[in-house]
Protein backbone atom coordinates (compact mmCIF):
# COMPACT_ATOMS: atom_id res chain seq x y z
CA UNK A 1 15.03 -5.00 -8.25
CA UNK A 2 13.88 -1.53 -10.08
CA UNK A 3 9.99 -1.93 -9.72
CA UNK A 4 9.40 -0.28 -7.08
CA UNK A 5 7.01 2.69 -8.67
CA UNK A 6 5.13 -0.35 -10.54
CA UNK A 7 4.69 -2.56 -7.67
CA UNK A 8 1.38 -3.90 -6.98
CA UNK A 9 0.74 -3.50 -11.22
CA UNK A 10 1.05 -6.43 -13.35
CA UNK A 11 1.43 -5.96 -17.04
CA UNK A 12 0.49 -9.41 -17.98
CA UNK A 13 -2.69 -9.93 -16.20
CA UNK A 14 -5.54 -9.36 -18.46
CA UNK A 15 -7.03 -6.22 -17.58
CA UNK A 16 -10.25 -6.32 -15.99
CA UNK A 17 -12.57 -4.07 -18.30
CA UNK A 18 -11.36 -5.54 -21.03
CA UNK A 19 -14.39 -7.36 -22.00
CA UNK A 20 -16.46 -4.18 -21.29
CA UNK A 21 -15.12 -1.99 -24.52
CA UNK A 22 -17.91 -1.58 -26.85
CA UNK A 23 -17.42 -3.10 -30.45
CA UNK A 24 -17.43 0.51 -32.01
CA UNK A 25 -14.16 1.18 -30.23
CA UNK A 26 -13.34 -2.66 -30.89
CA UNK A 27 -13.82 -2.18 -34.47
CA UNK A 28 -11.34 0.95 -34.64
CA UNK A 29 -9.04 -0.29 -32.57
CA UNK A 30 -8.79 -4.25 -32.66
CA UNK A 31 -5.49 -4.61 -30.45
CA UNK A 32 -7.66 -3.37 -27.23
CA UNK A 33 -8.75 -6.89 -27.64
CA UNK A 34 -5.59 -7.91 -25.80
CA UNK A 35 -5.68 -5.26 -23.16
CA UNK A 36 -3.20 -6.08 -20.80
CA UNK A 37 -2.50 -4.65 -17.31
CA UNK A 38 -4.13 -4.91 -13.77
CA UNK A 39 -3.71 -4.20 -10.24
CA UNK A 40 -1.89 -7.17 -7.70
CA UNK A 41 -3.78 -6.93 -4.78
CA UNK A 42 -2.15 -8.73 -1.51
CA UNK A 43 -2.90 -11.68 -0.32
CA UNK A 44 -4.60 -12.74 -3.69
CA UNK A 45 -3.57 -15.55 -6.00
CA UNK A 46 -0.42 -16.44 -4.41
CA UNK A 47 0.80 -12.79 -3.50
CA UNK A 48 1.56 -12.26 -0.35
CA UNK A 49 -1.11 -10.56 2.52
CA UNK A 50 1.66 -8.62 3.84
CA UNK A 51 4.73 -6.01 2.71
CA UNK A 52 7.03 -6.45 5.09
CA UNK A 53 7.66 -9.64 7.86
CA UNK A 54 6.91 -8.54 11.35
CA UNK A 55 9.26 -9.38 13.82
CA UNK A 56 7.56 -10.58 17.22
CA UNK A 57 10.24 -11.91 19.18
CA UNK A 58 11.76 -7.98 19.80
CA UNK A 59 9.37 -5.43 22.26
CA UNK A 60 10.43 -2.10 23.99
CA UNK A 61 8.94 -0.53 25.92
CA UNK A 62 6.48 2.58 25.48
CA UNK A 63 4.37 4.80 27.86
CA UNK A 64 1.94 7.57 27.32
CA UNK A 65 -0.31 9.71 29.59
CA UNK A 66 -2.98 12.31 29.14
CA UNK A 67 -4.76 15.11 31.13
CA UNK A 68 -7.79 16.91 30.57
CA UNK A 69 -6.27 20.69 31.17
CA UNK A 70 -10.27 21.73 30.78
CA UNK A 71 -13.53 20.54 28.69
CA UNK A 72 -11.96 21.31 25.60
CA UNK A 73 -8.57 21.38 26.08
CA UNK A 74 -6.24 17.70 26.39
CA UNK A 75 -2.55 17.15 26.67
CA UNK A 76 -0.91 13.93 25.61
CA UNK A 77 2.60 12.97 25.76
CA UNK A 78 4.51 9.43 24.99
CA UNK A 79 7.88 8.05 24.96
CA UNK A 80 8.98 4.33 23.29
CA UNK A 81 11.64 2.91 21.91
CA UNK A 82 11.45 0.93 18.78
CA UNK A 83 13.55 -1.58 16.90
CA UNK A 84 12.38 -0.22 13.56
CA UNK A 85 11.25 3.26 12.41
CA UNK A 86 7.73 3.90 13.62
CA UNK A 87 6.77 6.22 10.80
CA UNK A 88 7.68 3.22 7.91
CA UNK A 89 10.02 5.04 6.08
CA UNK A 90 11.19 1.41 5.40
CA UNK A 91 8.01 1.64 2.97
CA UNK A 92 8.58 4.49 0.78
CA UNK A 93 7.17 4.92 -2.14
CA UNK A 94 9.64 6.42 -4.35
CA UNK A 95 8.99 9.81 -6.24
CA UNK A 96 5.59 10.48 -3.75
CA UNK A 97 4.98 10.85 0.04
CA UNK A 98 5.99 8.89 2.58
CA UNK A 99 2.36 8.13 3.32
CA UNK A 100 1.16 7.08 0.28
CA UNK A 101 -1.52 4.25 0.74
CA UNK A 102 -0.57 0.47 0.15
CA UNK A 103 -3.12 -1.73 -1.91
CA UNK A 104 -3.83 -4.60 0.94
């Protein structure tokens, strides 16, 4: 219910460089033989591919146009309406940007 900064981690997957520590570092420090901790990635051993369900059943409409004012120079306008918020604020990720980048 809390997890949302951790999502995506899992703290009891065995970490993935685990078996690459050398034995000097082994031999000082024998508990990195249990290293624990690695990243969920969607749609990977049972997690799911997406964040959030899409809803097909609702559309609205949208429209957008463009003109070429000169060779350098466009202007582009648009207009929809939207059931949900088009920027996904739905997926924040709390205590950074809005448009922080999902693992998928």
């Amino acid at each position: 219910k809390y997890d949302r900064i951790n999502r995506g981690f899992n703290a009891t997957v065995a970490a993935p460089f685990a078996n690459q520590i050398p034995a000097d570092m082994l031999a000082r420090y024998p508990q990195l033989r249990n290293l624990r901790g690695g990243l969920d990635f969607a749609g990977v051993s049972g997690n799911p591919r997406v964040v959030g369900v899409n809803d097909m059943n609702n559309w609205q409409p949208r429209i957008g146009a463009a003109y070429q004012l000169s060779n350098k120079l466009v202007m582009r306008g648009g207009y929809g309406l939207y059931f949900l918020n088009p920027n996904n604020d739905t997926l924040q990720t709390v205590g950074f940007s809005t448009n922080t980048p999902l693992v998928n």
